[in-house]
PDB file of N, CA and C in Angstrom:
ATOM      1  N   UNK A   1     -12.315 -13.379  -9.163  1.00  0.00           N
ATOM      2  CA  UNK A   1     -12.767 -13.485  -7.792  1.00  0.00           C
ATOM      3  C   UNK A   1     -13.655 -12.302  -7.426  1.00  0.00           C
ATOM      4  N   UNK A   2     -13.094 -11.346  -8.035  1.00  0.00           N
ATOM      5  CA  UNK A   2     -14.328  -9.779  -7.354  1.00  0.00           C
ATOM      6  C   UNK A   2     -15.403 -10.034  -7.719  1.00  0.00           C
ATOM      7  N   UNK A   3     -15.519 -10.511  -9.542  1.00  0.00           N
ATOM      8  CA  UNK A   3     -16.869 -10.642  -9.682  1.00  0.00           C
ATOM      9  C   UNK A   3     -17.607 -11.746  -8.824  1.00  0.00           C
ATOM     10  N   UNK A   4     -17.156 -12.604  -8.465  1.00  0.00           N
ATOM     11  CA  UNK A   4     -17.700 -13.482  -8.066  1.00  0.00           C
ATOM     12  C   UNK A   4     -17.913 -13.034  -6.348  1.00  0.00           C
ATOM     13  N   UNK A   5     -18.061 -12.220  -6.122  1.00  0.00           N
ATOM     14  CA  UNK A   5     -18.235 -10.885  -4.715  1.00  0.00           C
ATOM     15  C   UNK A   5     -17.212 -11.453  -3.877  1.00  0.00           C
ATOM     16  N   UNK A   6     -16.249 -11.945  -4.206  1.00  0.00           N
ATOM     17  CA  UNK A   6     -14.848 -11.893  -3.107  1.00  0.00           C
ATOM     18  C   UNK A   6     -13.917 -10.565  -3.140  1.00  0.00           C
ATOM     19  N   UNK A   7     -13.662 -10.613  -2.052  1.00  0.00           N
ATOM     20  CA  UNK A   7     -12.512  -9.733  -1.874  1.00  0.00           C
ATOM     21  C   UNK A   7     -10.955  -9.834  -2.255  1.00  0.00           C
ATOM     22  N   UNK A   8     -10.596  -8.470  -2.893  1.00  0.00           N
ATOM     23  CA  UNK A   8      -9.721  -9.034  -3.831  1.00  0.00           C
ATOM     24  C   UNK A   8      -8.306  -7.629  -2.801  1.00  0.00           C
ATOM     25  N   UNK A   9      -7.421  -8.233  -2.779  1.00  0.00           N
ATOM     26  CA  UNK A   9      -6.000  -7.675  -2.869  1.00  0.00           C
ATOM     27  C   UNK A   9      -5.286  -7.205  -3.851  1.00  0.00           C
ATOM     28  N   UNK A  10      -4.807  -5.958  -3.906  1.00  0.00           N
ATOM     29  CA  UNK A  10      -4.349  -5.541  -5.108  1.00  0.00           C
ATOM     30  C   UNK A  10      -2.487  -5.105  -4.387  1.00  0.00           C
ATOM     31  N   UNK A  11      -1.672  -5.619  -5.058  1.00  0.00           N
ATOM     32  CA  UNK A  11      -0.577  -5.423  -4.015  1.00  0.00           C
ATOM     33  C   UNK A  11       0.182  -4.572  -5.275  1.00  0.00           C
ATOM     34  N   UNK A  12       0.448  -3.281  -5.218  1.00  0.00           N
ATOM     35  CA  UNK A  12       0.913  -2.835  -5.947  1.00  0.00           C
ATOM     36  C   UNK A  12       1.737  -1.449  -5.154  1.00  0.00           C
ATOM     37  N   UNK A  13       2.910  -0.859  -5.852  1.00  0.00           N
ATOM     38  CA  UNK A  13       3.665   0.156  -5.662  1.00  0.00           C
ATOM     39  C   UNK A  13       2.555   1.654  -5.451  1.00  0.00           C
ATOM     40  N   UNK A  14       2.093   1.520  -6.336  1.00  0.00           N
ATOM     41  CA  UNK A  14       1.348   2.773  -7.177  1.00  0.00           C
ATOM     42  C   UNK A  14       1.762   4.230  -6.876  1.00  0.00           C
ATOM     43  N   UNK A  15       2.972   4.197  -6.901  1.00  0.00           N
ATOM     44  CA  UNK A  15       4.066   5.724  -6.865  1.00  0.00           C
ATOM     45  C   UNK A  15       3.415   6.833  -7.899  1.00  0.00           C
ATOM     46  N   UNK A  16       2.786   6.183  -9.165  1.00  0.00           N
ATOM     47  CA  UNK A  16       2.287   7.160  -9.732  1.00  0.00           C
ATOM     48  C   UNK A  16       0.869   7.850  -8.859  1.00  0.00           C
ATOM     49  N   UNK A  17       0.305   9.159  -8.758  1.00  0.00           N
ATOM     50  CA  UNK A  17      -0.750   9.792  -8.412  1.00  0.00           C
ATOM     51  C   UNK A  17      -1.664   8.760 -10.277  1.00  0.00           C
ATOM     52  N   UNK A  18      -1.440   9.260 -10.865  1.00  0.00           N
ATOM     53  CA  UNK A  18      -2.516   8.701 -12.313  1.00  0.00           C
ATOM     54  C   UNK A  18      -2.848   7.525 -11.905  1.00  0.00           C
ATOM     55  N   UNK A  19      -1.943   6.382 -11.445  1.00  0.00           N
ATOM     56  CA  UNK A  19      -2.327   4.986 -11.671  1.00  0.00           C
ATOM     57  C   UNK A  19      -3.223   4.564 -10.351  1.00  0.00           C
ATOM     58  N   UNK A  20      -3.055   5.755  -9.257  1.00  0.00           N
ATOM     59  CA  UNK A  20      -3.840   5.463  -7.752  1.00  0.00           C
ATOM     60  C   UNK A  20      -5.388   5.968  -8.591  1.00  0.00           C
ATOM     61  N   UNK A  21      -5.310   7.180  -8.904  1.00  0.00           N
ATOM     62  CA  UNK A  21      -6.958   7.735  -9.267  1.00  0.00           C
ATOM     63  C   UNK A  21      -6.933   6.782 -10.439  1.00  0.00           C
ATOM     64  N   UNK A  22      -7.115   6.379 -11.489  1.00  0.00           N
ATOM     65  CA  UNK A  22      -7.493   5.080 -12.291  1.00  0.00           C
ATOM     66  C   UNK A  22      -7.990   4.359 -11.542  1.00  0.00           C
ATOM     67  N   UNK A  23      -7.280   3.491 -10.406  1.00  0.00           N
ATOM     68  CA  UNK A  23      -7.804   2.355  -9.462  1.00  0.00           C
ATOM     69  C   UNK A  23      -8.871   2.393  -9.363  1.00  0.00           C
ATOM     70  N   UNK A  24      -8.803   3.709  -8.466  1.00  0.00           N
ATOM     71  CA  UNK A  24     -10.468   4.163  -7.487  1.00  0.00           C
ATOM     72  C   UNK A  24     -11.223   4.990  -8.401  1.00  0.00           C
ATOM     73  N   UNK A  25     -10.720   4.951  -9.360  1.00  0.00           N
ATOM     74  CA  UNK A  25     -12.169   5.646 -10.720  1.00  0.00           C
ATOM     75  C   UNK A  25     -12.398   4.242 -10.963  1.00  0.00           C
ATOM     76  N   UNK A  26     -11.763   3.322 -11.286  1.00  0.00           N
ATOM     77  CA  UNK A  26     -12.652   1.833 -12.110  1.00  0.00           C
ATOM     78  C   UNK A  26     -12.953   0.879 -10.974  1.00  0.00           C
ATOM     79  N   UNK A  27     -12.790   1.101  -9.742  1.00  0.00           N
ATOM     80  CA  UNK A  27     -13.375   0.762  -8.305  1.00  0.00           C
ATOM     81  C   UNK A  27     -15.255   1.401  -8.182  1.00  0.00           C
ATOM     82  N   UNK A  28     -14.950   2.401  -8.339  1.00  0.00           N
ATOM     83  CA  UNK A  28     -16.411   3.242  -8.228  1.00  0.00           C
ATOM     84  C   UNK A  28     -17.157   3.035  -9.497  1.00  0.00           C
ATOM     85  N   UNK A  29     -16.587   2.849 -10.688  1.00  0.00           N
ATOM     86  CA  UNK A  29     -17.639   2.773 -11.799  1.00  0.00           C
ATOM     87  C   UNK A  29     -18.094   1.426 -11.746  1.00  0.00           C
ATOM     88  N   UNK A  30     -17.374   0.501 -11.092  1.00  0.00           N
ATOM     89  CA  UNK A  30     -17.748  -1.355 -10.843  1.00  0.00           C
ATOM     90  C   UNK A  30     -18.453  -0.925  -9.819  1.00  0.00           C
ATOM     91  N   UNK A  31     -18.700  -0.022  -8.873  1.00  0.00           N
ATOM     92  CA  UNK A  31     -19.165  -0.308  -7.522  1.00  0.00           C
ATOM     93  C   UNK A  31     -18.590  -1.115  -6.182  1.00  0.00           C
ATOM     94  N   UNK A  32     -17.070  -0.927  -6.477  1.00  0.00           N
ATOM     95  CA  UNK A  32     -16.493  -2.021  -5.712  1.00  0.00           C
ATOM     96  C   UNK A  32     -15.873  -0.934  -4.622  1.00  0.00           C
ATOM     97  N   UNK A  33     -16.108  -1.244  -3.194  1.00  0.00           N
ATOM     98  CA  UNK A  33     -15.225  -0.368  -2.619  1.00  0.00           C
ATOM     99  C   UNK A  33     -13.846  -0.696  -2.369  1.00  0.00           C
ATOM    100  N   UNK A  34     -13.082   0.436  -1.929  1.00  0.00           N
ATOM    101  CA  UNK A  34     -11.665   0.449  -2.045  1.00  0.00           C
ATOM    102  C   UNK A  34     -10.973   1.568  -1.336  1.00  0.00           C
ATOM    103  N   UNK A  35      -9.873   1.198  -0.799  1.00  0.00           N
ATOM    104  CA  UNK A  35      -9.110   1.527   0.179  1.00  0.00           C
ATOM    105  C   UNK A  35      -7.485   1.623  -0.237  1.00  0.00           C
ATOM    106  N   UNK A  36      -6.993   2.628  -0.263  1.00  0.00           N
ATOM    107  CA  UNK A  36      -5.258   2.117  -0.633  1.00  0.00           C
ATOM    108  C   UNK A  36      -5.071   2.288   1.258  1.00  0.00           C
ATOM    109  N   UNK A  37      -3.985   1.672   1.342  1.00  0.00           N
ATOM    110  CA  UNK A  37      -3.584   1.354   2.387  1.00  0.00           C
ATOM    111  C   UNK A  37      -1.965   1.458   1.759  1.00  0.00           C
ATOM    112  N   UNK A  38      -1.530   2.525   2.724  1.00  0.00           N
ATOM    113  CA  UNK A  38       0.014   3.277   2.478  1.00  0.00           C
ATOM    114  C   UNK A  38       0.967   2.563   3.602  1.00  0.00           C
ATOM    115  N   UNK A  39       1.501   1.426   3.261  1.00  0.00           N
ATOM    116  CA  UNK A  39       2.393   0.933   4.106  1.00  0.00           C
ATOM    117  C   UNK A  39       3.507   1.451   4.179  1.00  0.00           C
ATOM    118  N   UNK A  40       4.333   2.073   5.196  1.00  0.00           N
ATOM    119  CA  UNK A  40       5.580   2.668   4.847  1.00  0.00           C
ATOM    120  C   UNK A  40       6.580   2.542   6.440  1.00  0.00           C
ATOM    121  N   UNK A  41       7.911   2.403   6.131  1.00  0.00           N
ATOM    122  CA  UNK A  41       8.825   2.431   7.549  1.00  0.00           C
ATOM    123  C   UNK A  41       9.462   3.405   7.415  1.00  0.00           C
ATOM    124  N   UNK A  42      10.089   3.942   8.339  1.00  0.00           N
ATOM    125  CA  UNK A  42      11.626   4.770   8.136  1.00  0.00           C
ATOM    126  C   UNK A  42      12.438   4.460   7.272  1.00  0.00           C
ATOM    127  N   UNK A  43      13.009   5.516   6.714  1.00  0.00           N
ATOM    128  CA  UNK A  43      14.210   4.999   6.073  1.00  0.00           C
ATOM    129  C   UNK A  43      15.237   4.322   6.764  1.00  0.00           C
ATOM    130  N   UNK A  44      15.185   4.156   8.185  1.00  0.00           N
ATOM    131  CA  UNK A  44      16.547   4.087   8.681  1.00  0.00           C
ATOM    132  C   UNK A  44      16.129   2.121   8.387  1.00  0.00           C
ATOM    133  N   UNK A  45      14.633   1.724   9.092  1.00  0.00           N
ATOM    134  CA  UNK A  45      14.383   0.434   9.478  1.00  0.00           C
ATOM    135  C   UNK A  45      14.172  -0.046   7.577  1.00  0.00           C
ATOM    136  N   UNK A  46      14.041   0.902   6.751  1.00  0.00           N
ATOM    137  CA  UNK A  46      13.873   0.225   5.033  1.00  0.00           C
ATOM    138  C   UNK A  46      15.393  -0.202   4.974  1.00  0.00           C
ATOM    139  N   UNK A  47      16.366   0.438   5.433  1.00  0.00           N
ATOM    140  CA  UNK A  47      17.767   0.496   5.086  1.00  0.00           C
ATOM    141  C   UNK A  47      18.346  -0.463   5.670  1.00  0.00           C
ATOM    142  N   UNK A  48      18.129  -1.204   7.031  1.00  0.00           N
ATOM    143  CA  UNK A  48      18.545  -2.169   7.898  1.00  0.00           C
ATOM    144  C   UNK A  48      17.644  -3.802   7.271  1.00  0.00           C
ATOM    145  N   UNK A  49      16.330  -3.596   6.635  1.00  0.00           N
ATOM    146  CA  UNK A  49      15.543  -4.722   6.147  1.00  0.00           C
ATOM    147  C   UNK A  49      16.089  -4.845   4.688  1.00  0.00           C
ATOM    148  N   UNK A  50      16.502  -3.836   4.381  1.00  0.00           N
ATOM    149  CA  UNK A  50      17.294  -4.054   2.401  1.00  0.00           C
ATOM    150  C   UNK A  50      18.647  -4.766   2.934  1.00  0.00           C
ATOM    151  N   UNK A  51      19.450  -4.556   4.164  1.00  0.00           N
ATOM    152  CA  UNK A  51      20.589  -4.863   3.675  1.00  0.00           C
ATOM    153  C   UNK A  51      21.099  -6.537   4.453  1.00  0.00           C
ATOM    154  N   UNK A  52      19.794  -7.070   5.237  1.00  0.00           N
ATOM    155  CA  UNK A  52      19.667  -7.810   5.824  1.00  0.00           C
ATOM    156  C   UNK A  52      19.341  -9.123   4.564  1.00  0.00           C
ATOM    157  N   UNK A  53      19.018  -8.329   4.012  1.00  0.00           N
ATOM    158  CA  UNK A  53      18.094  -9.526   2.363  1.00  0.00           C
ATOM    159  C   UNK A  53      18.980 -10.300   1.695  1.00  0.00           C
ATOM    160  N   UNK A  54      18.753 -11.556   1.660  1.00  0.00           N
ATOM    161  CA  UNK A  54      19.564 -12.144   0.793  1.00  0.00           C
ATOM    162  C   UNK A  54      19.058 -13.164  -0.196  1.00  0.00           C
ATOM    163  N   UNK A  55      19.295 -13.605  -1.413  1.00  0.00           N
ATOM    164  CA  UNK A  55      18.841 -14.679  -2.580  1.00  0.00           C
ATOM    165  C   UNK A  55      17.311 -14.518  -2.020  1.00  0.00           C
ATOM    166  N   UNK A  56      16.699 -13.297  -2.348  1.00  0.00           N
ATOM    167  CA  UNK A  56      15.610 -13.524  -2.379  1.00  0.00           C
ATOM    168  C   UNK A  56      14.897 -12.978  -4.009  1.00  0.00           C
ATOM    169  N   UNK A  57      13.827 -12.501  -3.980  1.00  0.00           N
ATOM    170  CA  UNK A  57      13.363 -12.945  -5.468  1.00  0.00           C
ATOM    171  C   UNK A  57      13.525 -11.646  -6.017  1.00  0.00           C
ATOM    172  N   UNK A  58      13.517 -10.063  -5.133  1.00  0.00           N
ATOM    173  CA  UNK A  58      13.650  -8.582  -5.284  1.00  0.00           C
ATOM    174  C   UNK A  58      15.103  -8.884  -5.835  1.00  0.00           C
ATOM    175  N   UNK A  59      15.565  -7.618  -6.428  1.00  0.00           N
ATOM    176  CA  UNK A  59      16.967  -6.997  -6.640  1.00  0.00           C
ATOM    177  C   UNK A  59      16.484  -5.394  -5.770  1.00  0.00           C
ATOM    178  N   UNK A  60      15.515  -5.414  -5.402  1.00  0.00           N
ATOM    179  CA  UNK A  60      15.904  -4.015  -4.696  1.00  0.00           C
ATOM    180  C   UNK A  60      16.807  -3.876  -3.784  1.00  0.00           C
ATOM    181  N   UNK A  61      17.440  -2.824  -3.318  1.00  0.00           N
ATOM    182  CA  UNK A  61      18.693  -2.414  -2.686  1.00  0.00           C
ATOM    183  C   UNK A  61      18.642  -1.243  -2.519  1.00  0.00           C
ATOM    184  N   UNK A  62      19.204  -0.674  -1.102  1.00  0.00           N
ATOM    185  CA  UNK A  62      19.111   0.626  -0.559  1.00  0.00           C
ATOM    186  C   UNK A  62      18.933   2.101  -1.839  1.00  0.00           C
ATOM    187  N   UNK A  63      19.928   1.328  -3.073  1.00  0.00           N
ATOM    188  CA  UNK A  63      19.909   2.682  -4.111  1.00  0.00           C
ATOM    189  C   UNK A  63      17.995   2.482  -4.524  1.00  0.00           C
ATOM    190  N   UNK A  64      17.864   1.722  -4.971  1.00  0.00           N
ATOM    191  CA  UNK A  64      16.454   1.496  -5.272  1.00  0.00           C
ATOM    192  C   UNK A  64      15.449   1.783  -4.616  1.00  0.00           C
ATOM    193  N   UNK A  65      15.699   1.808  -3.286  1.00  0.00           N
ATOM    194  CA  UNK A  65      14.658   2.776  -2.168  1.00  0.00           C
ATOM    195  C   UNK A  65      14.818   3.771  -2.575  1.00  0.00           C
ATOM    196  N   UNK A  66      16.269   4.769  -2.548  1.00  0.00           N
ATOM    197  CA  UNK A  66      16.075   6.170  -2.513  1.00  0.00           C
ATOM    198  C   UNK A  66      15.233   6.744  -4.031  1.00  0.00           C
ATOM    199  N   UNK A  67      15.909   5.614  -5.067  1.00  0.00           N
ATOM    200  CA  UNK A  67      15.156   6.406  -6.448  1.00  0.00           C
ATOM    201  C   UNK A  67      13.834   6.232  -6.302  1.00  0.00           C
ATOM    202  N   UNK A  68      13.299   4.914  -6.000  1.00  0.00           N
ATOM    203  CA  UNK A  68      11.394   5.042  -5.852  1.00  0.00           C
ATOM    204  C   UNK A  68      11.222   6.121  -4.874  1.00  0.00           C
ATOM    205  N   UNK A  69      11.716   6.158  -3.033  1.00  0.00           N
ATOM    206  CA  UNK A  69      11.265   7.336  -2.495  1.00  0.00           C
ATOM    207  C   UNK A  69      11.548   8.805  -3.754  1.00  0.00           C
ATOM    208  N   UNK A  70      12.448   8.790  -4.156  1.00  0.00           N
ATOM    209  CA  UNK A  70      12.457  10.621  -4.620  1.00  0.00           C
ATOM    210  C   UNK A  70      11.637  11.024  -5.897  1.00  0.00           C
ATOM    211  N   UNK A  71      10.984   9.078  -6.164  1.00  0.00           N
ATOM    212  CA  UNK A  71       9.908   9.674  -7.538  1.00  0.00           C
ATOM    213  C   UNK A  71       8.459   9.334  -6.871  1.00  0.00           C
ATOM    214  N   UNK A  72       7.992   9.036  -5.277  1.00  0.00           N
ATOM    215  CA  UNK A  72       6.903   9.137  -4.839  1.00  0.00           C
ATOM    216  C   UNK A  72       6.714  10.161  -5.155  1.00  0.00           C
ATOM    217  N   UNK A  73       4.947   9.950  -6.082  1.00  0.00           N
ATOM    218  CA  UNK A  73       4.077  11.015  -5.604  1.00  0.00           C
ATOM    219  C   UNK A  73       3.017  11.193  -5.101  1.00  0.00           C
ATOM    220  N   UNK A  74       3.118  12.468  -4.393  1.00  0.00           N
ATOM    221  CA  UNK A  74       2.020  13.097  -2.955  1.00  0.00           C
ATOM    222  C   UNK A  74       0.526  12.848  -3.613  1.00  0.00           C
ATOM    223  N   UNK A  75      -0.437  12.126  -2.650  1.00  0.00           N
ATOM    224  CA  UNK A  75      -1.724  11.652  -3.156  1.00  0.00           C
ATOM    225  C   UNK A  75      -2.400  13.117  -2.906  1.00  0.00           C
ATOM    226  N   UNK A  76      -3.205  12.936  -4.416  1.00  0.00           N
ATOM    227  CA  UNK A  76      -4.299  14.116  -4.547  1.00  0.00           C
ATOM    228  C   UNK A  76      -5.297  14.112  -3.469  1.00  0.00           C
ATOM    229  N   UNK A  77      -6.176  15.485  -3.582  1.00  0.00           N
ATOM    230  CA  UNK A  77      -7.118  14.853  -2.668  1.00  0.00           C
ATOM    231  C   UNK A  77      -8.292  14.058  -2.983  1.00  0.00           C
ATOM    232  N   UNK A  78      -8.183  13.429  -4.181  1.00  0.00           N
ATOM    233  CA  UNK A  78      -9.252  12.545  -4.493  1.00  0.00           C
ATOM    234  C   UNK A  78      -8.684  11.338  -3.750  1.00  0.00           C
ATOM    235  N   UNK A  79      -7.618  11.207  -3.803  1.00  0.00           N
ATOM    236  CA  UNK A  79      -6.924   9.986  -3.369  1.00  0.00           C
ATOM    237  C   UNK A  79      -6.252   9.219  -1.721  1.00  0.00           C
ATOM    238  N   UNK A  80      -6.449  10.869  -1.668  1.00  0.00           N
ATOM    239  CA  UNK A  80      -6.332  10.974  -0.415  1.00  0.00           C
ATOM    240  C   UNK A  80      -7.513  10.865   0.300  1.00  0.00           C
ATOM    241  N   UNK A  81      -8.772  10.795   0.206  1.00  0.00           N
ATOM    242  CA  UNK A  81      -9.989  10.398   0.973  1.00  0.00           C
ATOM    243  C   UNK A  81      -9.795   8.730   1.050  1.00  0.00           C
ATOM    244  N   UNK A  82      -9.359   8.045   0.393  1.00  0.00           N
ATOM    245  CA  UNK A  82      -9.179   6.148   0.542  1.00  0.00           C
ATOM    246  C   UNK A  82      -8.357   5.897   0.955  1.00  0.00           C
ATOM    247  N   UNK A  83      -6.587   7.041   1.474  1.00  0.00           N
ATOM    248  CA  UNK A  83      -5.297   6.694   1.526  1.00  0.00           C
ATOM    249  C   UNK A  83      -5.544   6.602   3.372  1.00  0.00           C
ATOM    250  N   UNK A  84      -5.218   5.756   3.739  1.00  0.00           N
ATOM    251  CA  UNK A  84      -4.588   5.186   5.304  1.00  0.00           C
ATOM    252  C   UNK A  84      -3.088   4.844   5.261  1.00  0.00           C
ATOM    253  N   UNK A  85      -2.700   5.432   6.024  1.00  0.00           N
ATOM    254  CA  UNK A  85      -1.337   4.925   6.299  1.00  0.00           C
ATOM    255  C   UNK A  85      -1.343   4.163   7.507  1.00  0.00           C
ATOM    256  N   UNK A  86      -0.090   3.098   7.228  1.00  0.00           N
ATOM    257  CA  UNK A  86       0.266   2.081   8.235  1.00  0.00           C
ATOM    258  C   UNK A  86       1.353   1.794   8.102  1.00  0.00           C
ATOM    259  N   UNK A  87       2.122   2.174   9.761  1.00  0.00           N
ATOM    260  CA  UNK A  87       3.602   2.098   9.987  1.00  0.00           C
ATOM    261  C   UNK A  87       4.071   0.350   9.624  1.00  0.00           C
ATOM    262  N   UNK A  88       5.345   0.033   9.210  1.00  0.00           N
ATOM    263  CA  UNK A  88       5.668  -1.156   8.928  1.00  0.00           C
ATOM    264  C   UNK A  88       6.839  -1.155   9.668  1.00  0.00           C
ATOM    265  N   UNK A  89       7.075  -0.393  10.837  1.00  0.00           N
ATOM    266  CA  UNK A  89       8.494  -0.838  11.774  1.00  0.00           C
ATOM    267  C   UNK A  89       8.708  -1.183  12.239  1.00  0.00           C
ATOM    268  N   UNK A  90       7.107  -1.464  13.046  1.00  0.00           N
ATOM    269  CA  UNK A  90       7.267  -2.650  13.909  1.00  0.00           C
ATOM    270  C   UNK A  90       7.203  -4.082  13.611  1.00  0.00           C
ATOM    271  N   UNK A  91       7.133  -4.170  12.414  1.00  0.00           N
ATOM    272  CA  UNK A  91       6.819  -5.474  11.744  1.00  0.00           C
ATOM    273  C   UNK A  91       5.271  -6.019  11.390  1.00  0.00           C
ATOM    274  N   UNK A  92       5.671  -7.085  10.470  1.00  0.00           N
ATOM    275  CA  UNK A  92       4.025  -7.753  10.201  1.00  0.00           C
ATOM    276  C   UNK A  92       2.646  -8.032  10.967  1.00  0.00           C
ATOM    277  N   UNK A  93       3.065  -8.394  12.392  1.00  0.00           N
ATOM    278  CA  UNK A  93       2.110  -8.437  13.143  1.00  0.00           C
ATOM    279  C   UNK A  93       1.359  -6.936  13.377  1.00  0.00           C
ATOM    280  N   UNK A  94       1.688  -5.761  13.531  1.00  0.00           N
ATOM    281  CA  UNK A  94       1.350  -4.564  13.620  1.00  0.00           C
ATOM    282  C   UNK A  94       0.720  -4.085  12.161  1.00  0.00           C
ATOM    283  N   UNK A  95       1.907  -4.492  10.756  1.00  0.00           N
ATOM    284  CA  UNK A  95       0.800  -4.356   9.729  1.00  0.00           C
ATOM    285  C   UNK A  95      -0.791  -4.913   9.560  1.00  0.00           C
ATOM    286  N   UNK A  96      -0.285  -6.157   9.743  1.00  0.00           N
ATOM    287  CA  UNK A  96      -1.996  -6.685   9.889  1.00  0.00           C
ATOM    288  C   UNK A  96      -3.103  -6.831  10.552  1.00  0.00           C
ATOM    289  N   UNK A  97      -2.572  -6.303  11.842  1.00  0.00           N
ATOM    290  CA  UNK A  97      -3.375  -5.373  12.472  1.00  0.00           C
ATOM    291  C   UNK A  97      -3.740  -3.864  12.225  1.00  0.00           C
ATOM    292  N   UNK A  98      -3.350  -3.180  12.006  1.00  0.00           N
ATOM    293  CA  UNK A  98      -3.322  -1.677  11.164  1.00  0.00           C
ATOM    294  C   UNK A  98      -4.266  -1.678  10.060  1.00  0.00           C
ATOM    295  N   UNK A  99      -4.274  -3.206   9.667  1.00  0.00           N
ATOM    296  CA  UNK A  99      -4.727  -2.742   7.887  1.00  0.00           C
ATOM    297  C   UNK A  99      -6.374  -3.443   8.480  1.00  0.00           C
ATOM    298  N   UNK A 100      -6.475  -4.037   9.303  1.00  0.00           N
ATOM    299  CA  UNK A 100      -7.585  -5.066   9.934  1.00  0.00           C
ATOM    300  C   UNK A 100      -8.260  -4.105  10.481  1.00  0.00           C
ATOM    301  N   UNK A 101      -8.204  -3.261  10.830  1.00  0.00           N
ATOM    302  CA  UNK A 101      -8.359  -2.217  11.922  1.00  0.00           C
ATOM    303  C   UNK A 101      -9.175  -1.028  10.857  1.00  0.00           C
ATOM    304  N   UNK A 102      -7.957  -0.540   9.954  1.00  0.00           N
ATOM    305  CA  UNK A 102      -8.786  -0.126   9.004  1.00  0.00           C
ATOM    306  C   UNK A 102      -9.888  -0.542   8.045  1.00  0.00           C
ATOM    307  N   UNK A 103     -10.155  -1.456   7.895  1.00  0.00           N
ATOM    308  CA  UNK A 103     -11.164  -2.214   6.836  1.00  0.00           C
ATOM    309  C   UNK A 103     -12.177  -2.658   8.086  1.00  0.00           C
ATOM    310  N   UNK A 104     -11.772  -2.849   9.516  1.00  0.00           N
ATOM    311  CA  UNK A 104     -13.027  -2.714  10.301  1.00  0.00           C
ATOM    312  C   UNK A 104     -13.572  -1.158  10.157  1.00  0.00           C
ATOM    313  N   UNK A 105     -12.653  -0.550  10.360  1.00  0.00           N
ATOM    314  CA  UNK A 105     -13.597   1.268  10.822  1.00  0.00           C
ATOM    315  C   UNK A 105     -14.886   1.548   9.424  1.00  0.00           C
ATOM    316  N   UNK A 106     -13.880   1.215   7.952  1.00  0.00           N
ATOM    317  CA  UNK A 106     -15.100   1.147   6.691  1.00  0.00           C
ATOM    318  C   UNK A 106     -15.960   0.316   6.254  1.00  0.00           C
ATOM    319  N   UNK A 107     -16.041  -0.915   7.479  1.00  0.00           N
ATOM    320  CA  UNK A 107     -16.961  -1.958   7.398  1.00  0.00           C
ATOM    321  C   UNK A 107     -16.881  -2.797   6.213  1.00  0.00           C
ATOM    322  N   UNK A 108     -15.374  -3.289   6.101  1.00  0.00           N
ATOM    323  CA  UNK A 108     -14.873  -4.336   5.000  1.00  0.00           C
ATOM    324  C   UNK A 108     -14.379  -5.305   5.360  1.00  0.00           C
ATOM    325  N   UNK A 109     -14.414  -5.740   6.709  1.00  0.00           N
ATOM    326  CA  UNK A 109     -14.417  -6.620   7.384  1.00  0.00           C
ATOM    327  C   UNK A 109     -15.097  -6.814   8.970  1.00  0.00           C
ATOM    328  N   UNK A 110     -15.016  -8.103   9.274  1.00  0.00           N
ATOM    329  CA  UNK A 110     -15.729  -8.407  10.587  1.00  0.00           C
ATOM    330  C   UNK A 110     -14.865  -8.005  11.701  1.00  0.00           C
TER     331      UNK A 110
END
């Protein structure tokens, strides 16, 4: 789809700092622009949405928050020039506005 000049979604963790700068190094050598967009809630509202979950397709669980939070790592500042953050506590309607909002300000959308 990118090549074909659509816009593409990349829905990924990317906790590693290496695997964020990779992205946006093979983003810039294609010429494709790119944006990480840092969705994140409180722990208190991650902890109330993990334990609310049921037969769904994750096995994540409150222990599994804390080990991914305590192996996040802090974006460089290469990475940090594309990183936006957007609160997720108030729910989806506020994410997709947040993230709409941002891709208007860098002119990646209408």
């Amino acid at each position: 789809m990118l090549f074909e000049g659509q816009r593409v979604l990349v829905d990924a963790t990317f906790r590693e700092e290496r695997r964020r700068a990779a992205f946006l190094q093979v983003a810039a050598r294609w010429g494709v622009p790119s944006v990480l967009l840092l969705c994140h809630a409180e722990p208190g509202t991650a902890r109330k949405r993990l334990e609310a979950r049921h037969a769904d397709a994750s096995d994540a669980d409150w222990s599994v928050y804390q080990i991914v939070a305590k192996r996040w790592e802090e974006a460089s500042p290469l990475t940090q020039q594309a990183l936006h953050a957007i609160s997720t506590d108030d729910g989806a309607e506020q994410v997709l506005a947040g993230a709409l909002e941002v891709l208007r300000k860098l002119g990646l959308h209408n």
